[in-house]
N, C-alpha and C. Protein backbone atom coordinates (compact mmCIF):
# COMPACT_ATOMS: atom_id res chain seq x y z
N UNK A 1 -10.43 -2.44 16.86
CA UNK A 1 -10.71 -3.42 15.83
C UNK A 1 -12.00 -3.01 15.14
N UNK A 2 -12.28 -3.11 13.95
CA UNK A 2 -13.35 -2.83 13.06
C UNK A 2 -13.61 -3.89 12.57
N UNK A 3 -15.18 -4.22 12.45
CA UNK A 3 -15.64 -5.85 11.73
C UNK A 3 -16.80 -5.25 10.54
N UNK A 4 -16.25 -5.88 9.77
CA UNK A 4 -17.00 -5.79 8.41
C UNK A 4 -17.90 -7.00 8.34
N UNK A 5 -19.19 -6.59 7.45
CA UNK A 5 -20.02 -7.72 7.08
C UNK A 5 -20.10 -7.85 5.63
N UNK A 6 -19.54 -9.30 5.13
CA UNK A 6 -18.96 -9.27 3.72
C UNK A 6 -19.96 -10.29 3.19
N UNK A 7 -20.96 -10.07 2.56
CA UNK A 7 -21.96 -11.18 1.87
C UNK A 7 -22.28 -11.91 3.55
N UNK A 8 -23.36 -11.29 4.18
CA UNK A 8 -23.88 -11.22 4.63
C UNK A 8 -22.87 -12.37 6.13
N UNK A 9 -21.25 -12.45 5.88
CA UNK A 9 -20.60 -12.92 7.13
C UNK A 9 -19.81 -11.77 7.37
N UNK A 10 -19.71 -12.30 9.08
CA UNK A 10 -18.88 -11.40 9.70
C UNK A 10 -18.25 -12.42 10.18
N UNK A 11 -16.64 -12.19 10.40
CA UNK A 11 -15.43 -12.82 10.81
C UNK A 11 -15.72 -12.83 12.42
N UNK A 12 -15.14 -14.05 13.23
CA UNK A 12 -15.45 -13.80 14.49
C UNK A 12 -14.00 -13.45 14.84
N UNK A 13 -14.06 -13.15 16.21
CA UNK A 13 -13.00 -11.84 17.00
C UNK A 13 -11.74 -12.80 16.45
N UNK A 14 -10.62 -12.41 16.28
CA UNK A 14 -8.87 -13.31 15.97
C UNK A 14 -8.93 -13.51 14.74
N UNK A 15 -10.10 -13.89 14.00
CA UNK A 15 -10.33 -14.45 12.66
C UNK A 15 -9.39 -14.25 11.54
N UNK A 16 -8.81 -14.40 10.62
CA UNK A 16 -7.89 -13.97 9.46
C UNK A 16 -8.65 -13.84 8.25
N UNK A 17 -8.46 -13.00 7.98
CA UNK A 17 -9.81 -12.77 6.23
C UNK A 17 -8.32 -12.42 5.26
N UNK A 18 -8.83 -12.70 4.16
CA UNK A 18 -7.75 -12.73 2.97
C UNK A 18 -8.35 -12.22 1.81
N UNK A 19 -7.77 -11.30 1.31
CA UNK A 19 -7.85 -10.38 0.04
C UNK A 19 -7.28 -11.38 -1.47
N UNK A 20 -8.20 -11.74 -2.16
CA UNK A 20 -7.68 -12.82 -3.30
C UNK A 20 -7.65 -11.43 -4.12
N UNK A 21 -6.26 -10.94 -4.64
CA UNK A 21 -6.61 -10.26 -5.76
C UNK A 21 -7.04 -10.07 -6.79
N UNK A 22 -6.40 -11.73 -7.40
CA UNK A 22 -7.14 -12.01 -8.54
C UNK A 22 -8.07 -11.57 -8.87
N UNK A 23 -9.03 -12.51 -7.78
CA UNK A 23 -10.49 -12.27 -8.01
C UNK A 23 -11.26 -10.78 -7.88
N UNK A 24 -10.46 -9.82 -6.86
CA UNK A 24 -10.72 -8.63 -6.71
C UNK A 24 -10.56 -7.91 -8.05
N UNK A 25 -9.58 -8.07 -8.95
CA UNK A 25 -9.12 -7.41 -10.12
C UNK A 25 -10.14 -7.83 -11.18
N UNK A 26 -11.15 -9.29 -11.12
CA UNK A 26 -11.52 -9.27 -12.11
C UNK A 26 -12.80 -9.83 -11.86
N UNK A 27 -13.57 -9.19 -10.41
CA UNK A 27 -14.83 -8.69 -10.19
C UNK A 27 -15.85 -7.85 -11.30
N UNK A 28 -16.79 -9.24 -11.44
CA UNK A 28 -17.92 -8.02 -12.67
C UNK A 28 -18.94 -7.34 -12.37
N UNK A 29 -18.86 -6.68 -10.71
CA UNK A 29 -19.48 -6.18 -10.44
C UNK A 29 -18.81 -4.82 -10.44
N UNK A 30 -17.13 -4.42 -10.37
CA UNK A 30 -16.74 -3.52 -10.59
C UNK A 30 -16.21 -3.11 -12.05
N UNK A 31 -16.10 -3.94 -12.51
CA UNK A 31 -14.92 -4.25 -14.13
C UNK A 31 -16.26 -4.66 -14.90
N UNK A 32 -16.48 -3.87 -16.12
CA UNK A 32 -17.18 -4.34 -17.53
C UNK A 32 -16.03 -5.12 -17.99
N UNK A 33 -16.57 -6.58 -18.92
CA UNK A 33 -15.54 -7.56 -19.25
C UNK A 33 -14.53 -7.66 -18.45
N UNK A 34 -14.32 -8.29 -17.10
CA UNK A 34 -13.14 -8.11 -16.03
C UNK A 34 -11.92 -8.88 -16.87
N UNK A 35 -12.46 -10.00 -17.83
CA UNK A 35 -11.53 -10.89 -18.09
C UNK A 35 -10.73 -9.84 -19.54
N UNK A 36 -10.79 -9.01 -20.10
CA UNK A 36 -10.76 -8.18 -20.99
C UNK A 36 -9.55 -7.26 -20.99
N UNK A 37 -8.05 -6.87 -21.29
CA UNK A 37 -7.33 -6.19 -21.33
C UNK A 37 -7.92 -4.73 -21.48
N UNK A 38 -8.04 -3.59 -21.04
CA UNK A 38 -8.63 -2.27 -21.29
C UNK A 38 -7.88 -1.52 -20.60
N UNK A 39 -6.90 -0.91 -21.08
CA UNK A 39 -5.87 -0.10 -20.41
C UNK A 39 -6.84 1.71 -20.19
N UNK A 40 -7.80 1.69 -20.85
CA UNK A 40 -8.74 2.74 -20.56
C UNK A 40 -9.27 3.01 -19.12
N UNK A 41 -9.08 1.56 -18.81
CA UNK A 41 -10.04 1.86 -17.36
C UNK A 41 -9.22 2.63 -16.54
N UNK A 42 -8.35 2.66 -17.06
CA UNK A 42 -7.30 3.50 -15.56
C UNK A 42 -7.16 5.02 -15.97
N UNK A 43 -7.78 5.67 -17.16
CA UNK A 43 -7.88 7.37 -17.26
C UNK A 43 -8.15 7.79 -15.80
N UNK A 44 -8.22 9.07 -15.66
CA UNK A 44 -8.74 9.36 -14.40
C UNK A 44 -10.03 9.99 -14.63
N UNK A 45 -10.64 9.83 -15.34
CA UNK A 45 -12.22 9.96 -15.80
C UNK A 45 -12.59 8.93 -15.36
N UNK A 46 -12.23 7.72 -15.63
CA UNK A 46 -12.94 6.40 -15.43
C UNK A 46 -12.30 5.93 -14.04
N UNK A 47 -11.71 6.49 -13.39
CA UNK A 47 -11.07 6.19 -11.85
C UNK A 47 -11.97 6.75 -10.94
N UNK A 48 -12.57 7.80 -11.33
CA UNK A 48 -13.30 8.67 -10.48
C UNK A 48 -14.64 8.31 -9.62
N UNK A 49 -14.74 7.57 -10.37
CA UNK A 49 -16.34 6.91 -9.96
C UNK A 49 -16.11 5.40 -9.30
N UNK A 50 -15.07 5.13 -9.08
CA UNK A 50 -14.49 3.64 -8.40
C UNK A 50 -13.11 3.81 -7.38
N UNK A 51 -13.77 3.34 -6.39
CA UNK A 51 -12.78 2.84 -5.19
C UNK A 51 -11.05 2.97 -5.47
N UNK A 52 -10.76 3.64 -4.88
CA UNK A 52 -9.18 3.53 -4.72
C UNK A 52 -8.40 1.72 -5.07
N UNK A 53 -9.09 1.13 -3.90
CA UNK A 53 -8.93 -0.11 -4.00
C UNK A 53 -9.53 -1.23 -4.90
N UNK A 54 -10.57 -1.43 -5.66
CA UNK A 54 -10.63 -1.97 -6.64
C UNK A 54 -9.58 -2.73 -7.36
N UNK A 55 -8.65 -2.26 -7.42
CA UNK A 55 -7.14 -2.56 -8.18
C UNK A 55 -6.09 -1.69 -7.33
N UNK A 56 -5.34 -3.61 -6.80
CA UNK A 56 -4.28 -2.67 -5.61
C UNK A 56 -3.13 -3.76 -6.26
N UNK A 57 -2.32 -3.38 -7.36
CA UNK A 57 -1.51 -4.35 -7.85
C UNK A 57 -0.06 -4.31 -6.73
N UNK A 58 -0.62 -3.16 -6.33
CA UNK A 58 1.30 -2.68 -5.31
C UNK A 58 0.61 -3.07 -3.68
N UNK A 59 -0.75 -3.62 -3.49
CA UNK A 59 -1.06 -3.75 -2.23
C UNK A 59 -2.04 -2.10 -1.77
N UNK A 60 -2.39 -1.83 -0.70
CA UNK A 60 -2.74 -0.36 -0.49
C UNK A 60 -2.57 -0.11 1.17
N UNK A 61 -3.30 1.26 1.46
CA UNK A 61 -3.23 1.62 2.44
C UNK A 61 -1.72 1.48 3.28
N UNK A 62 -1.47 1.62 4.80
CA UNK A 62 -0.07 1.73 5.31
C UNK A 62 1.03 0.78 4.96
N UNK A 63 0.28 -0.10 4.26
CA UNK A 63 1.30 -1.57 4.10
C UNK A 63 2.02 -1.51 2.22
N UNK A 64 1.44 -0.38 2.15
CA UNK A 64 1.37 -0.47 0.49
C UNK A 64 3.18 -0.15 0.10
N UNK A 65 3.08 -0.74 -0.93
CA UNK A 65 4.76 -1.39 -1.56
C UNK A 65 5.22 -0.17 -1.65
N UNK A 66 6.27 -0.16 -1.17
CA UNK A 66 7.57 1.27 -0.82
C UNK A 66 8.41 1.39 -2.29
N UNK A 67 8.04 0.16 -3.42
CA UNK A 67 8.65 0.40 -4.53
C UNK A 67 7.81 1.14 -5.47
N UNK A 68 6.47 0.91 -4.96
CA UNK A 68 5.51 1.04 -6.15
C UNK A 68 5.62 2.47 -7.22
N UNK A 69 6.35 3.33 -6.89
CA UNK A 69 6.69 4.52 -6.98
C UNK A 69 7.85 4.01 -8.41
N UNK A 70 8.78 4.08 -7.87
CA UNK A 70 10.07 3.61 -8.69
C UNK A 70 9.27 2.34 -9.61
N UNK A 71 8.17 1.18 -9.62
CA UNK A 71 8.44 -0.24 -10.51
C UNK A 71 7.83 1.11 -11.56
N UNK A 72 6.47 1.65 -11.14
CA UNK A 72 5.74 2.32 -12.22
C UNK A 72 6.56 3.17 -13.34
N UNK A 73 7.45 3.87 -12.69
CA UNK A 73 8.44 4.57 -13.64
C UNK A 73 9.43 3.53 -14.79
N UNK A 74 9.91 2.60 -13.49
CA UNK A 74 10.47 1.93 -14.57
C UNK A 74 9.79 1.13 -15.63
N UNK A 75 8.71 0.69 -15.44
CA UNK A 75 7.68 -0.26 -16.77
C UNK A 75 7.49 1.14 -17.71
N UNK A 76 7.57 2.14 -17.24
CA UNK A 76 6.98 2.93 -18.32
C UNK A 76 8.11 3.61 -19.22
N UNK A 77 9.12 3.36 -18.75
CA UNK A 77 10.45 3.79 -19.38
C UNK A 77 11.11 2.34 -20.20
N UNK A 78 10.75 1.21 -19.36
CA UNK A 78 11.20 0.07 -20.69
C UNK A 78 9.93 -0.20 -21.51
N UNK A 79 8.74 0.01 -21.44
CA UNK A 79 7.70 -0.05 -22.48
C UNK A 79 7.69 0.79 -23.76
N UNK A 80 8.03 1.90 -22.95
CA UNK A 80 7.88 2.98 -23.66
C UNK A 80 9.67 3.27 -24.97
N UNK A 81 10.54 2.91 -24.26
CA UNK A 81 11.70 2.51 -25.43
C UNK A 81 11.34 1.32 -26.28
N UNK A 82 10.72 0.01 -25.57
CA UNK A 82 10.84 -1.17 -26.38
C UNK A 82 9.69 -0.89 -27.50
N UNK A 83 8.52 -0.42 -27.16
CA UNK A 83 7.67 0.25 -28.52
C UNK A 83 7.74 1.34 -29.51
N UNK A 84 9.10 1.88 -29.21
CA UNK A 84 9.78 2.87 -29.78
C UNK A 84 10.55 2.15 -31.07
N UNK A 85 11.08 1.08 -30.66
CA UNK A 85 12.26 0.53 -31.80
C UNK A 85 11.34 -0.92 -32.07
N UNK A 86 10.31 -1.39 -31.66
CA UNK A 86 9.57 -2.81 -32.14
C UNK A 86 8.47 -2.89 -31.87
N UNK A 87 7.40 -3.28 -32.77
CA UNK A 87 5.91 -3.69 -33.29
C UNK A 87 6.15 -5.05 -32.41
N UNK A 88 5.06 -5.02 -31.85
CA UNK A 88 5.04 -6.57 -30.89
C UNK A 88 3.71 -7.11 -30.90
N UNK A 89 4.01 -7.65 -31.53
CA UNK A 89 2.67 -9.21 -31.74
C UNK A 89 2.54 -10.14 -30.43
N UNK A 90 1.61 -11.03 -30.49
CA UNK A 90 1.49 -12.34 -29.82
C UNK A 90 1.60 -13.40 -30.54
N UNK A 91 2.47 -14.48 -29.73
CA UNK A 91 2.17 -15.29 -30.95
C UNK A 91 1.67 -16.61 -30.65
N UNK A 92 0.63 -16.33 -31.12
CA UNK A 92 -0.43 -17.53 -31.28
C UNK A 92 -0.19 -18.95 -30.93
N UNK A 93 0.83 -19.31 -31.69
CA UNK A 93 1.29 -20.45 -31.44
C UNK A 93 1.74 -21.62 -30.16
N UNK A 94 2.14 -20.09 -29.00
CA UNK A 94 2.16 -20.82 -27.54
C UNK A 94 1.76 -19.70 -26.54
N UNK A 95 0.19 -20.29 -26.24
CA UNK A 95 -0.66 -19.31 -25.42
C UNK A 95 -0.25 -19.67 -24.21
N UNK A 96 -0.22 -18.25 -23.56
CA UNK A 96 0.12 -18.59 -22.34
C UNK A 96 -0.32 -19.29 -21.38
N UNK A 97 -0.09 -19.72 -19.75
CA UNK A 97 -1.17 -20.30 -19.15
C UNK A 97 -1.08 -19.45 -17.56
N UNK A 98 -1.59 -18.83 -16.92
CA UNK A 98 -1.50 -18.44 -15.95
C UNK A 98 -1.58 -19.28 -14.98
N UNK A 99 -0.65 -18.92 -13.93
CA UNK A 99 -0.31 -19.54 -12.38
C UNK A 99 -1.03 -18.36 -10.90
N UNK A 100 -1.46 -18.42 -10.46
CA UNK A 100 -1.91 -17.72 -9.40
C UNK A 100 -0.93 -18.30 -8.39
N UNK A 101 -0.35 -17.03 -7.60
CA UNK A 101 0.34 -17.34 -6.32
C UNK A 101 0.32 -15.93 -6.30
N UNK A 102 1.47 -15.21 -5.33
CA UNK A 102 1.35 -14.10 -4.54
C UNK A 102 1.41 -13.42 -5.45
N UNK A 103 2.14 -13.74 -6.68
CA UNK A 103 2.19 -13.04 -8.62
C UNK A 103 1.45 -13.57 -9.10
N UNK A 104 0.23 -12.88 -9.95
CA UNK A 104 -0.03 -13.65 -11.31
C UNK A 104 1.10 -13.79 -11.98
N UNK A 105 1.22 -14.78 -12.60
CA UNK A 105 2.55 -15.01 -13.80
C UNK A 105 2.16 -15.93 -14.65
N UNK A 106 2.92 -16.33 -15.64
CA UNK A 106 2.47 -17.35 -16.57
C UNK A 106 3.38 -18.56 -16.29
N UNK A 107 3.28 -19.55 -16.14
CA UNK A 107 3.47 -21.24 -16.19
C UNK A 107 4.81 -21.52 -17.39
N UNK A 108 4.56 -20.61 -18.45
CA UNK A 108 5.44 -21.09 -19.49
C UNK A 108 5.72 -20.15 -20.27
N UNK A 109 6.07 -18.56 -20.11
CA UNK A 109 6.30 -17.73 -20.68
C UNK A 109 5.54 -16.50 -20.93
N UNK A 110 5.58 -15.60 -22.10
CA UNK A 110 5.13 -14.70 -22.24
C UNK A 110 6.06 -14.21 -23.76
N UNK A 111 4.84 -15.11 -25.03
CA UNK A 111 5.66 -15.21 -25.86
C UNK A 111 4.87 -14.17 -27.38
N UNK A 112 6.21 -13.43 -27.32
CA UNK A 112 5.61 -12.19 -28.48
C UNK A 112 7.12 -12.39 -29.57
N UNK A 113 6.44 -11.81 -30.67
CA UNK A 113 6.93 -11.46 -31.88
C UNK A 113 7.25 -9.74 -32.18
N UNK A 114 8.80 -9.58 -32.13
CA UNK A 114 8.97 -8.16 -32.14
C UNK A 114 9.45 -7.89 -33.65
N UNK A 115 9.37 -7.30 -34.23
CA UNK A 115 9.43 -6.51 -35.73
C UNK A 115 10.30 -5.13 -35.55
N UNK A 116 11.34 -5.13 -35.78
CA UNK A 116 12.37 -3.80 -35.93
C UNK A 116 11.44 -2.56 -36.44
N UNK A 117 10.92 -1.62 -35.97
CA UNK A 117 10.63 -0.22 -36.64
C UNK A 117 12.10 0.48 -37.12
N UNK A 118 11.75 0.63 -38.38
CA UNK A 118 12.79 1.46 -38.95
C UNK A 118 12.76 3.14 -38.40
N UNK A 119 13.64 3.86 -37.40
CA UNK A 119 13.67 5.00 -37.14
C UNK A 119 14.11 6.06 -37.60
């Protein structure tokens, strides 16, 4: 067993400690603007100088998601067609609201405006 001292507690022996990701993902001691969309941060220039774990959306280490392999391919193969054939807005009109549970997700959607690109 290994015991960590986390802001100045240590868990006593049986104890259960819990990883909030949320809050891990949008730590401003690791993340400039945590609350801020920046798909930059993940170059591997800017990976280099920060923790593996910082951002564990698939979980990490031995327990880490057996899909995570296959979801990544697939988001990048339906992103990457759906911005191929449509311009996608937000639309203003019904902002989302986030729910925290074992998913971030939204409460009431995830509502965009797509525009046909002529190919």
């Amino acid at each position: 067993m290994q015991y960590w001292t986390v802001r100045r507690e240590t868990p006593f022996n049986g104890e259960w400690v819990g990883v909030e990701c949320v809050l891990l993902h949008r730590n401003p001691d690791i993340w400039n603007d945590p609350d801020v969309f920046d798909p930059l941060r993940f170059t591997p220039e800017n990976c280099q100088t920060r923790s593996p774990y910082a951002f564990v959306p698939f979980s990490a280490g031995p327990r880490n998601c057996i899909g995570q392999n296959f979801a990544m391919n697939e988001i990048k193969i339906v992103v990457g067609a759906t911005l191929r054939r449509f311009e996608l807005s937000i639309d203003e009109s019904r902002p989302g609201r986030l729910r925290n549970a074992l998913v971030m997700r939204s409460e009431n959607g995830l509502h965009v405006h797509l525009k046909s690109r002529r190919l």
